[in-house]
PDB file of N, CA and C in Angstrom:
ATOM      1  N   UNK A   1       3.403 -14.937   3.692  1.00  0.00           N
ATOM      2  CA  UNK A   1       4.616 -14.172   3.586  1.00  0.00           C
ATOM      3  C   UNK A   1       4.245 -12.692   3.501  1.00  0.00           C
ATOM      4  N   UNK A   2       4.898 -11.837   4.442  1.00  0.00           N
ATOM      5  CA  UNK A   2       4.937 -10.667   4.226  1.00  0.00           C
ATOM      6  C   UNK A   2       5.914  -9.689   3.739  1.00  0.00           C
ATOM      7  N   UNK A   3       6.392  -8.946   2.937  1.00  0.00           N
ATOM      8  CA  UNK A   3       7.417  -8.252   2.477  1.00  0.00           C
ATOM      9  C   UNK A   3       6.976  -6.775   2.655  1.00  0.00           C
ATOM     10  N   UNK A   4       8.378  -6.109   2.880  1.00  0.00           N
ATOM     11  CA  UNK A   4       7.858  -4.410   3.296  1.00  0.00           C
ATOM     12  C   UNK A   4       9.078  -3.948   2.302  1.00  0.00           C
ATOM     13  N   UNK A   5       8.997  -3.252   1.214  1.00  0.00           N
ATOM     14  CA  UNK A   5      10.229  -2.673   0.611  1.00  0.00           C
ATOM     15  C   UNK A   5      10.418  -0.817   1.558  1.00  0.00           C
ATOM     16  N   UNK A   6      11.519  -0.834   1.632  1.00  0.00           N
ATOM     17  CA  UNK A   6      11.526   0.183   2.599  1.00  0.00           C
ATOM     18  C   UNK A   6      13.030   1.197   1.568  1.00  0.00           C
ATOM     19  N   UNK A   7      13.327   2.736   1.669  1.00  0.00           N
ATOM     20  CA  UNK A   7      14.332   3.095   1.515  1.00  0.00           C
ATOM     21  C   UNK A   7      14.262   4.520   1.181  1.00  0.00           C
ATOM     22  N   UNK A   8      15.471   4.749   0.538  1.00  0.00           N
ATOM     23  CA  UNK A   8      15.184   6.658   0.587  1.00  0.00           C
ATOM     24  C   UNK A   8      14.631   6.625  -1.107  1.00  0.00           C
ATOM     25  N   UNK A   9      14.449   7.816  -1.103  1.00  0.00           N
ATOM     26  CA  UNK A   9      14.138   7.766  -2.522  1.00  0.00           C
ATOM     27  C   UNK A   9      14.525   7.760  -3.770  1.00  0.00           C
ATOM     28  N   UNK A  10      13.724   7.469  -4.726  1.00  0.00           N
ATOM     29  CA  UNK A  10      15.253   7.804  -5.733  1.00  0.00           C
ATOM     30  C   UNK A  10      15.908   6.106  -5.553  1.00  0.00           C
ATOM     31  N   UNK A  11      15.661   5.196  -4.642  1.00  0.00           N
ATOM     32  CA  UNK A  11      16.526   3.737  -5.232  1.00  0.00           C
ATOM     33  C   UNK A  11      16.067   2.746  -5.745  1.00  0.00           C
ATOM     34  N   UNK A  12      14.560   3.175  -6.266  1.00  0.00           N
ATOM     35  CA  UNK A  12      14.007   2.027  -7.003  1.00  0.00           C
ATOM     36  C   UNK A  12      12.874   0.897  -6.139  1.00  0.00           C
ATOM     37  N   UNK A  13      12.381   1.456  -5.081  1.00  0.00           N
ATOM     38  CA  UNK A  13      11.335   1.016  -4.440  1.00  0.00           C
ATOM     39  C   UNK A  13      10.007   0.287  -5.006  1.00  0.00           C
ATOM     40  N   UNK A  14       9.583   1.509  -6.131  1.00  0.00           N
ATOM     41  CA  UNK A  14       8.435   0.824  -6.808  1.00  0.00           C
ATOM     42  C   UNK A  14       9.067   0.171  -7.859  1.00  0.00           C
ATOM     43  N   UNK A  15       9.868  -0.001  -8.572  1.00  0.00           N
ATOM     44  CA  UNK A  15      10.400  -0.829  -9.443  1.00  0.00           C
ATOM     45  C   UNK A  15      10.076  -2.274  -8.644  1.00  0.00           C
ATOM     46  N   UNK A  16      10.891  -2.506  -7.674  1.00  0.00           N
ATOM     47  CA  UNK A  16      11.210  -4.070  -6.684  1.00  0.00           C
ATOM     48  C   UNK A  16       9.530  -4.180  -6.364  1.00  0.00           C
ATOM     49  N   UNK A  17       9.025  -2.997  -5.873  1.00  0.00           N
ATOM     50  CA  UNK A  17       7.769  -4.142  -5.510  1.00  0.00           C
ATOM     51  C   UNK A  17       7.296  -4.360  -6.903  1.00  0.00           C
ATOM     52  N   UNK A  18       6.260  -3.396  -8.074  1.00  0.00           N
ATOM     53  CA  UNK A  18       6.011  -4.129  -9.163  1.00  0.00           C
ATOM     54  C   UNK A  18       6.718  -5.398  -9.542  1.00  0.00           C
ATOM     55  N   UNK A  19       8.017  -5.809  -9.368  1.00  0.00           N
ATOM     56  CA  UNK A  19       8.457  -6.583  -9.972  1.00  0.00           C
ATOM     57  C   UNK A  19       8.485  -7.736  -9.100  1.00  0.00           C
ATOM     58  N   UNK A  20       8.169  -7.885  -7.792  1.00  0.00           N
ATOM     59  CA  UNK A  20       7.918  -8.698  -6.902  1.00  0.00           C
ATOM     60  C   UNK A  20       6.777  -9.196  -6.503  1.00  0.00           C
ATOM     61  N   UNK A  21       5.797  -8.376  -7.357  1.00  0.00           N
ATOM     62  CA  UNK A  21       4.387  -8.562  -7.621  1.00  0.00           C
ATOM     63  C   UNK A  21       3.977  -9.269  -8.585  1.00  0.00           C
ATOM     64  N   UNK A  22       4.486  -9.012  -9.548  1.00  0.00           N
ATOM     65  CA  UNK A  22       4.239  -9.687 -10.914  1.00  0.00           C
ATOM     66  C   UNK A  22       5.114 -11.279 -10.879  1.00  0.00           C
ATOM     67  N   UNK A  23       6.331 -10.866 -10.257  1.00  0.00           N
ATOM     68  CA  UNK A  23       6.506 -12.618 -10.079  1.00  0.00           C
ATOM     69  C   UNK A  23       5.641 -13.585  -8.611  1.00  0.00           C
ATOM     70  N   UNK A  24       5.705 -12.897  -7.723  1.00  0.00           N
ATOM     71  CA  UNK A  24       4.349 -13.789  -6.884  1.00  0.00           C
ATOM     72  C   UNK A  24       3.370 -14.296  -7.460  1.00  0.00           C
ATOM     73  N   UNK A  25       2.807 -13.271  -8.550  1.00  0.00           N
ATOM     74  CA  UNK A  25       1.486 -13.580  -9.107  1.00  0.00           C
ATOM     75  C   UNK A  25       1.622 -14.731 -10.010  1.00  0.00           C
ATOM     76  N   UNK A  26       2.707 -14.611 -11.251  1.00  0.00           N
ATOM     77  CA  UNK A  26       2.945 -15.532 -12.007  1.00  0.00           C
ATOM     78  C   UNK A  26       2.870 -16.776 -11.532  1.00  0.00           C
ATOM     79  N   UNK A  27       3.960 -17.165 -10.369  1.00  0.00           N
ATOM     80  CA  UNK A  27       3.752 -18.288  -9.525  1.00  0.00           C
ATOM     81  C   UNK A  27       2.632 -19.237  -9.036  1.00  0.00           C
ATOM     82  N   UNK A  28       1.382 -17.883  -8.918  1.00  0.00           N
ATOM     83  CA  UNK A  28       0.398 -18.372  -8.518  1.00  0.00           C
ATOM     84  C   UNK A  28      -0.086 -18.227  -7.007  1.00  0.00           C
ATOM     85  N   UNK A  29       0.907 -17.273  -6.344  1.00  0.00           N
ATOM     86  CA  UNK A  29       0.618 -16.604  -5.255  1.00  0.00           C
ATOM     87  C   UNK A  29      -0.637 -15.522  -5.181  1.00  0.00           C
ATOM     88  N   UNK A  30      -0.998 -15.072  -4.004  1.00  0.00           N
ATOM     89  CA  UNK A  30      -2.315 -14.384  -4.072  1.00  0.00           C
ATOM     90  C   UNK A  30      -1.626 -13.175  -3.664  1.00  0.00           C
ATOM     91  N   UNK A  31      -1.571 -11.453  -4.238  1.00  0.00           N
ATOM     92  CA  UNK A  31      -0.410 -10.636  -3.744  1.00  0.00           C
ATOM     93  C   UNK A  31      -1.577  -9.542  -3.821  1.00  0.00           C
ATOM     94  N   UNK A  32      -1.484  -8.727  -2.469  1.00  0.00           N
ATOM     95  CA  UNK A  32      -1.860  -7.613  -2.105  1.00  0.00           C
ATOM     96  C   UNK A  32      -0.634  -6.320  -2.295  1.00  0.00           C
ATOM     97  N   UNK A  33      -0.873  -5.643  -3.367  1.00  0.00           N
ATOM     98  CA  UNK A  33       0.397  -4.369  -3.050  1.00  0.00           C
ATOM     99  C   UNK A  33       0.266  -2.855  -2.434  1.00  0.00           C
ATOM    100  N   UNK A  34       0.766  -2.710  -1.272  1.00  0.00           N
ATOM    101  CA  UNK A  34       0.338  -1.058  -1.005  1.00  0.00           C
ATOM    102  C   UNK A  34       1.124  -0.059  -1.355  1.00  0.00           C
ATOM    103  N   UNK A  35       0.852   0.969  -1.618  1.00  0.00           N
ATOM    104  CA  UNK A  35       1.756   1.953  -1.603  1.00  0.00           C
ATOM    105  C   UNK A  35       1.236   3.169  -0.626  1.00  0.00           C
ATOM    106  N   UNK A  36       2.047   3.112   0.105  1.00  0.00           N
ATOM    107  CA  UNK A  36       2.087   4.729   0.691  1.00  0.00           C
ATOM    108  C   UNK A  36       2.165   5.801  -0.132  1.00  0.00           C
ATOM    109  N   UNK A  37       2.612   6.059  -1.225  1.00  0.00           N
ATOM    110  CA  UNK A  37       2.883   7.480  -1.824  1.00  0.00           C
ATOM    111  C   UNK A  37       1.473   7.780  -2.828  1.00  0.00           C
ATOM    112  N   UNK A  38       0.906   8.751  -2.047  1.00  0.00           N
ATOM    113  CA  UNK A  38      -0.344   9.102  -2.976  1.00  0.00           C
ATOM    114  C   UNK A  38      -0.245   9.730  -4.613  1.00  0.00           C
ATOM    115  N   UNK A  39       1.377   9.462  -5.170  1.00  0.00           N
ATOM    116  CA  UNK A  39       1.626   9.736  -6.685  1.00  0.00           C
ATOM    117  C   UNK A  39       0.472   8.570  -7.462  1.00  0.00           C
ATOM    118  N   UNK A  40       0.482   7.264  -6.751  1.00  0.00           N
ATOM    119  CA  UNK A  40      -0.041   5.880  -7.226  1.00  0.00           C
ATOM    120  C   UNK A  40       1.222   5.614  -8.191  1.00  0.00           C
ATOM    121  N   UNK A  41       2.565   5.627  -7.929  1.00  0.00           N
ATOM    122  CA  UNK A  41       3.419   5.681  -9.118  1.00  0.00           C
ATOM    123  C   UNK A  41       3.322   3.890  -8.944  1.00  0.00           C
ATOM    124  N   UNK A  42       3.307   3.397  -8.008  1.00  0.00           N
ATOM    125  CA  UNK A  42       3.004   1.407  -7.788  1.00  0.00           C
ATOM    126  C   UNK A  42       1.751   0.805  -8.882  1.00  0.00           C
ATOM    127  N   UNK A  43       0.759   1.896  -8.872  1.00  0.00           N
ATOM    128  CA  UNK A  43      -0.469   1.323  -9.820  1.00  0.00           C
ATOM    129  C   UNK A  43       0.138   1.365 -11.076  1.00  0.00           C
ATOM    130  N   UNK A  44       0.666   2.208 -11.421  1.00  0.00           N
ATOM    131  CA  UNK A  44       1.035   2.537 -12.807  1.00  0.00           C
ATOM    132  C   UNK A  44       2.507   1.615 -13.180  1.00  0.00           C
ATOM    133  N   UNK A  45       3.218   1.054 -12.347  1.00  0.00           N
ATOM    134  CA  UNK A  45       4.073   0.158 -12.545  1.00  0.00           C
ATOM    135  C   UNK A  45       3.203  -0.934 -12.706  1.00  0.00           C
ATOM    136  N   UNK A  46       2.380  -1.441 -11.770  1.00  0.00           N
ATOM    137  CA  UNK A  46       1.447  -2.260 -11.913  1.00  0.00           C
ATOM    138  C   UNK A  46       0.428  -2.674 -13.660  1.00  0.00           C
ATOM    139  N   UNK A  47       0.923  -1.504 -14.252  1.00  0.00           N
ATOM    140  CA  UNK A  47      -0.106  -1.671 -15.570  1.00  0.00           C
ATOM    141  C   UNK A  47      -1.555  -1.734 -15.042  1.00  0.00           C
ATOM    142  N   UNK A  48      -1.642  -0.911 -13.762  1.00  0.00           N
ATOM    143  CA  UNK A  48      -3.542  -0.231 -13.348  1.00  0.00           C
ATOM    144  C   UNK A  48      -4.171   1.258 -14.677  1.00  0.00           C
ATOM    145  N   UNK A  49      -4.789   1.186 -15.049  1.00  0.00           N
ATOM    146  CA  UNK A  49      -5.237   2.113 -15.936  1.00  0.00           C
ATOM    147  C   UNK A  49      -5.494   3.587 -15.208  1.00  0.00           C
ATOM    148  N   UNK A  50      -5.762   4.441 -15.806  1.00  0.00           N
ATOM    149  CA  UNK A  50      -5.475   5.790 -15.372  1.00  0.00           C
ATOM    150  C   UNK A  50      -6.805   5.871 -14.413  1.00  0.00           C
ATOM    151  N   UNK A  51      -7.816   5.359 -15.444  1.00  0.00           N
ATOM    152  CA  UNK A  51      -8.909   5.519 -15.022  1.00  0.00           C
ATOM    153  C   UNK A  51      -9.586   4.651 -13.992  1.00  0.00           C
ATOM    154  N   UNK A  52      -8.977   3.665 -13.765  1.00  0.00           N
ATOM    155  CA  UNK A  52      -8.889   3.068 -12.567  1.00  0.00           C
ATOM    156  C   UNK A  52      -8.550   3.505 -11.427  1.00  0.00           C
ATOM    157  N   UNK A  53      -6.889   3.704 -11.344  1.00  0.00           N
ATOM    158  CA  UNK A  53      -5.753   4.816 -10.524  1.00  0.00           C
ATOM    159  C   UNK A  53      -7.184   5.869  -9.719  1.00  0.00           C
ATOM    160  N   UNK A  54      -7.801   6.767 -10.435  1.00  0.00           N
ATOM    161  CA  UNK A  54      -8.568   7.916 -10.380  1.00  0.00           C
ATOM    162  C   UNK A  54      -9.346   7.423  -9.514  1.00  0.00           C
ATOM    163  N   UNK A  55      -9.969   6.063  -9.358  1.00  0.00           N
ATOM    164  CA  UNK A  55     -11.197   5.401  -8.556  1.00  0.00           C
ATOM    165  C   UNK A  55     -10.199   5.117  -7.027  1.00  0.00           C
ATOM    166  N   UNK A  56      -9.155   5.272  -7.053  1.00  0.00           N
ATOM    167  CA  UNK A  56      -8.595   4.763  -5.786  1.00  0.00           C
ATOM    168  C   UNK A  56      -8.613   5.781  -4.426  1.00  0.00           C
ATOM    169  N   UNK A  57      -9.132   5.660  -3.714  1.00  0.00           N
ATOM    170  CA  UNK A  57      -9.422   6.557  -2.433  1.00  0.00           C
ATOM    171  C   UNK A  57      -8.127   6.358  -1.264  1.00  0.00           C
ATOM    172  N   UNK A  58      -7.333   7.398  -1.249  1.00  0.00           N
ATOM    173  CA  UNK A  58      -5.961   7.060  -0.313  1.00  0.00           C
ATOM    174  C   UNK A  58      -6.780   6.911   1.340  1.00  0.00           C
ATOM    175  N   UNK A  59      -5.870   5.666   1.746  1.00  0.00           N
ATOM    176  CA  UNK A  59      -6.347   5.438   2.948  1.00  0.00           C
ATOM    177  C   UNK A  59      -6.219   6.410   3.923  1.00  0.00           C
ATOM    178  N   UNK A  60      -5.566   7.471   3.551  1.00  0.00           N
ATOM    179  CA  UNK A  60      -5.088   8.910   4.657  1.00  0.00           C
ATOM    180  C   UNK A  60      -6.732   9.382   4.464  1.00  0.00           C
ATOM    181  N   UNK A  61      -7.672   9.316   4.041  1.00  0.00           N
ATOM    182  CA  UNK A  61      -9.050  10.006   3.477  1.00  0.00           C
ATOM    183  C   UNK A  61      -9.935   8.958   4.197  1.00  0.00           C
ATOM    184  N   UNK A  62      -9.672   7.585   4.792  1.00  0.00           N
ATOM    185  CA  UNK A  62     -10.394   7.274   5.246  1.00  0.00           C
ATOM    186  C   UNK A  62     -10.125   6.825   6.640  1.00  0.00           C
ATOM    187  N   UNK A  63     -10.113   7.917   7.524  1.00  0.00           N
ATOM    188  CA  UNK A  63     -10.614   8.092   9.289  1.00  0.00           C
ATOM    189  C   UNK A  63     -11.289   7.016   9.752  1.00  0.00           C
ATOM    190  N   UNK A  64     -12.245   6.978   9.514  1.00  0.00           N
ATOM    191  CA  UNK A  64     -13.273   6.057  10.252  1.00  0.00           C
ATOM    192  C   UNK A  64     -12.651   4.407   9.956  1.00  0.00           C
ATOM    193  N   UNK A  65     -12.058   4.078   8.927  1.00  0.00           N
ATOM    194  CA  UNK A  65     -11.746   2.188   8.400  1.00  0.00           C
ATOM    195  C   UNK A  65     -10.477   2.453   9.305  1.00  0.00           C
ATOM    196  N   UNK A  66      -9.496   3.487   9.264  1.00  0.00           N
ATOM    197  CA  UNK A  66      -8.109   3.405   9.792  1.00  0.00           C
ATOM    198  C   UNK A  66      -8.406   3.223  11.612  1.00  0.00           C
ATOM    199  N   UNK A  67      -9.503   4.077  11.849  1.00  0.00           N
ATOM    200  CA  UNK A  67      -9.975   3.542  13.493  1.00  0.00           C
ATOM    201  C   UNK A  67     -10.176   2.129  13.348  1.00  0.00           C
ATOM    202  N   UNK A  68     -11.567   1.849  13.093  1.00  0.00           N
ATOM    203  CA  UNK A  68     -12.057   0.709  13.175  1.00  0.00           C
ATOM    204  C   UNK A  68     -11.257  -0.589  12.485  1.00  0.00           C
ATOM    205  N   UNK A  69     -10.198  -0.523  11.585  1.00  0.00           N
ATOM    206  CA  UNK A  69      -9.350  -1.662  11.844  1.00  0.00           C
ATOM    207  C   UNK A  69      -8.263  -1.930  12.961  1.00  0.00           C
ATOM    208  N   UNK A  70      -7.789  -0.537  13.054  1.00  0.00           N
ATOM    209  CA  UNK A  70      -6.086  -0.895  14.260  1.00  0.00           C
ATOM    210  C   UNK A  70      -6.316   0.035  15.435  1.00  0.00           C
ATOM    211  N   UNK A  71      -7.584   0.625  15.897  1.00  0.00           N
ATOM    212  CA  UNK A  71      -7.685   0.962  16.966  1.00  0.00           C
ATOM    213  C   UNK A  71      -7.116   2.223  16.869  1.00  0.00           C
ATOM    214  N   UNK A  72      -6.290   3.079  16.271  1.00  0.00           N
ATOM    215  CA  UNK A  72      -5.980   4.400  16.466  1.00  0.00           C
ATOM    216  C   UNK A  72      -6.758   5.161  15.427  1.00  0.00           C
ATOM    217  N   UNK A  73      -6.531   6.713  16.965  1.00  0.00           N
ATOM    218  CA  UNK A  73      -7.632   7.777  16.023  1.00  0.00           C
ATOM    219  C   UNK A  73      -6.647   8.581  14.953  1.00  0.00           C
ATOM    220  N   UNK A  74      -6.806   8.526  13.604  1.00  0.00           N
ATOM    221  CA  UNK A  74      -5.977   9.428  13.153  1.00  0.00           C
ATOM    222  C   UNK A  74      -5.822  10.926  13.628  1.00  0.00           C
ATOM    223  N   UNK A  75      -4.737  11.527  13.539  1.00  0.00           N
ATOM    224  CA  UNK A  75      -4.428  12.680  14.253  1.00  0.00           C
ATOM    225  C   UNK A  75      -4.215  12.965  15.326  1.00  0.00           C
ATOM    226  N   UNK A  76      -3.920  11.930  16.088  1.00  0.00           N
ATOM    227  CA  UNK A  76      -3.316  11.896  17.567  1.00  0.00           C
ATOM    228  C   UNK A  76      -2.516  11.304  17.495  1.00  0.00           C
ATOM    229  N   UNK A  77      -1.547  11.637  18.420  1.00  0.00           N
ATOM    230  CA  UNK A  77      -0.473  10.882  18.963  1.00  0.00           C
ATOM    231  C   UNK A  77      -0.204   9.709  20.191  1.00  0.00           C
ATOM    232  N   UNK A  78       0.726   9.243  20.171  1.00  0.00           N
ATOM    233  CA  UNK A  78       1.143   8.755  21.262  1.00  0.00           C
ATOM    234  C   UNK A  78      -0.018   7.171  21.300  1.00  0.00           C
ATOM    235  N   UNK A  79      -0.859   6.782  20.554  1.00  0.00           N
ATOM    236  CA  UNK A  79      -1.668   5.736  20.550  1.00  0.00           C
ATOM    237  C   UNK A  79      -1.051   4.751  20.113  1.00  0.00           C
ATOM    238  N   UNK A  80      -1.497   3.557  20.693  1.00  0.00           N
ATOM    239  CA  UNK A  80      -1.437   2.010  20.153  1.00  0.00           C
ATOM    240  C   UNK A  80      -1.973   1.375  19.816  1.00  0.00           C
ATOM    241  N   UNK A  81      -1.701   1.031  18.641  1.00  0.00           N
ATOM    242  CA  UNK A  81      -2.830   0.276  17.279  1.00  0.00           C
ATOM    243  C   UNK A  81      -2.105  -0.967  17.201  1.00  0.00           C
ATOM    244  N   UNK A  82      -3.110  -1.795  16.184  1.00  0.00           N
ATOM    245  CA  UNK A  82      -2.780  -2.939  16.063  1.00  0.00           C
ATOM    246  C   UNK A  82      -1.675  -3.013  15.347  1.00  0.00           C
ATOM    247  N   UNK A  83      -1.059  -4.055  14.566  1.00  0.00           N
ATOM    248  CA  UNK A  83      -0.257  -4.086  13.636  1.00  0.00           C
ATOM    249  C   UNK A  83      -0.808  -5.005  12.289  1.00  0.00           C
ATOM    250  N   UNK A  84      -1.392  -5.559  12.944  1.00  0.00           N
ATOM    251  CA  UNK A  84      -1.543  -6.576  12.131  1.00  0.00           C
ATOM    252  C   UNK A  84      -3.138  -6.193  12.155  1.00  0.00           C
ATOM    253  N   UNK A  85      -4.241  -5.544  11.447  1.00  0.00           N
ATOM    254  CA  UNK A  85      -5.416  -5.027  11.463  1.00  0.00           C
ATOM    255  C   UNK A  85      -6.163  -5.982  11.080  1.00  0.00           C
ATOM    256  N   UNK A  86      -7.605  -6.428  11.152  1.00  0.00           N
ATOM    257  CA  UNK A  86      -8.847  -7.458  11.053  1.00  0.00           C
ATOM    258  C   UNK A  86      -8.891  -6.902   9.252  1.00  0.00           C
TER     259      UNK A  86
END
């Protein structure tokens, strides 16, 4: 199962995923969570420690994994990448 919480801001985005995280998990599901917003405001809903948070490297910083999984070069346009990345 894949889920994408999507919306403007301000309606409670990271609220629904933390909380859609923590019940997958309970269940006994295996849950990967991303966040796009380099605040990490998702880790910290998450109950991730500060000092953890601090160890996290935003994927915008890593060029070379964002090629070599979906085929596009960051900073160009008009390319077609995978969607679904190795």
């Amino acid at each position: 199962m894949k889920i994408a919480v999507t919306g403007k801001g301000g309606v409670g985005k990271t609220t629904v995923s933390a909380l859609l995280s923590h019940l997958f998990t309970s269940e006994g599901k295996r849950v990967i969570a991303v966040d796009a917003d380099p605040d990490a405001n998702l880790a910290s809903a998450l109950g991730v420690s500060k000092s953890e948070v601090e160890k996290i490297r935003p994927i915008a910083e890593m060029e070379e994994l964002v090629e070599e999984r979906t085929g596009a070069k960051p900073g160009t346009s008009g390319g077609i990448f995978k969607i679904n990345p190795k």
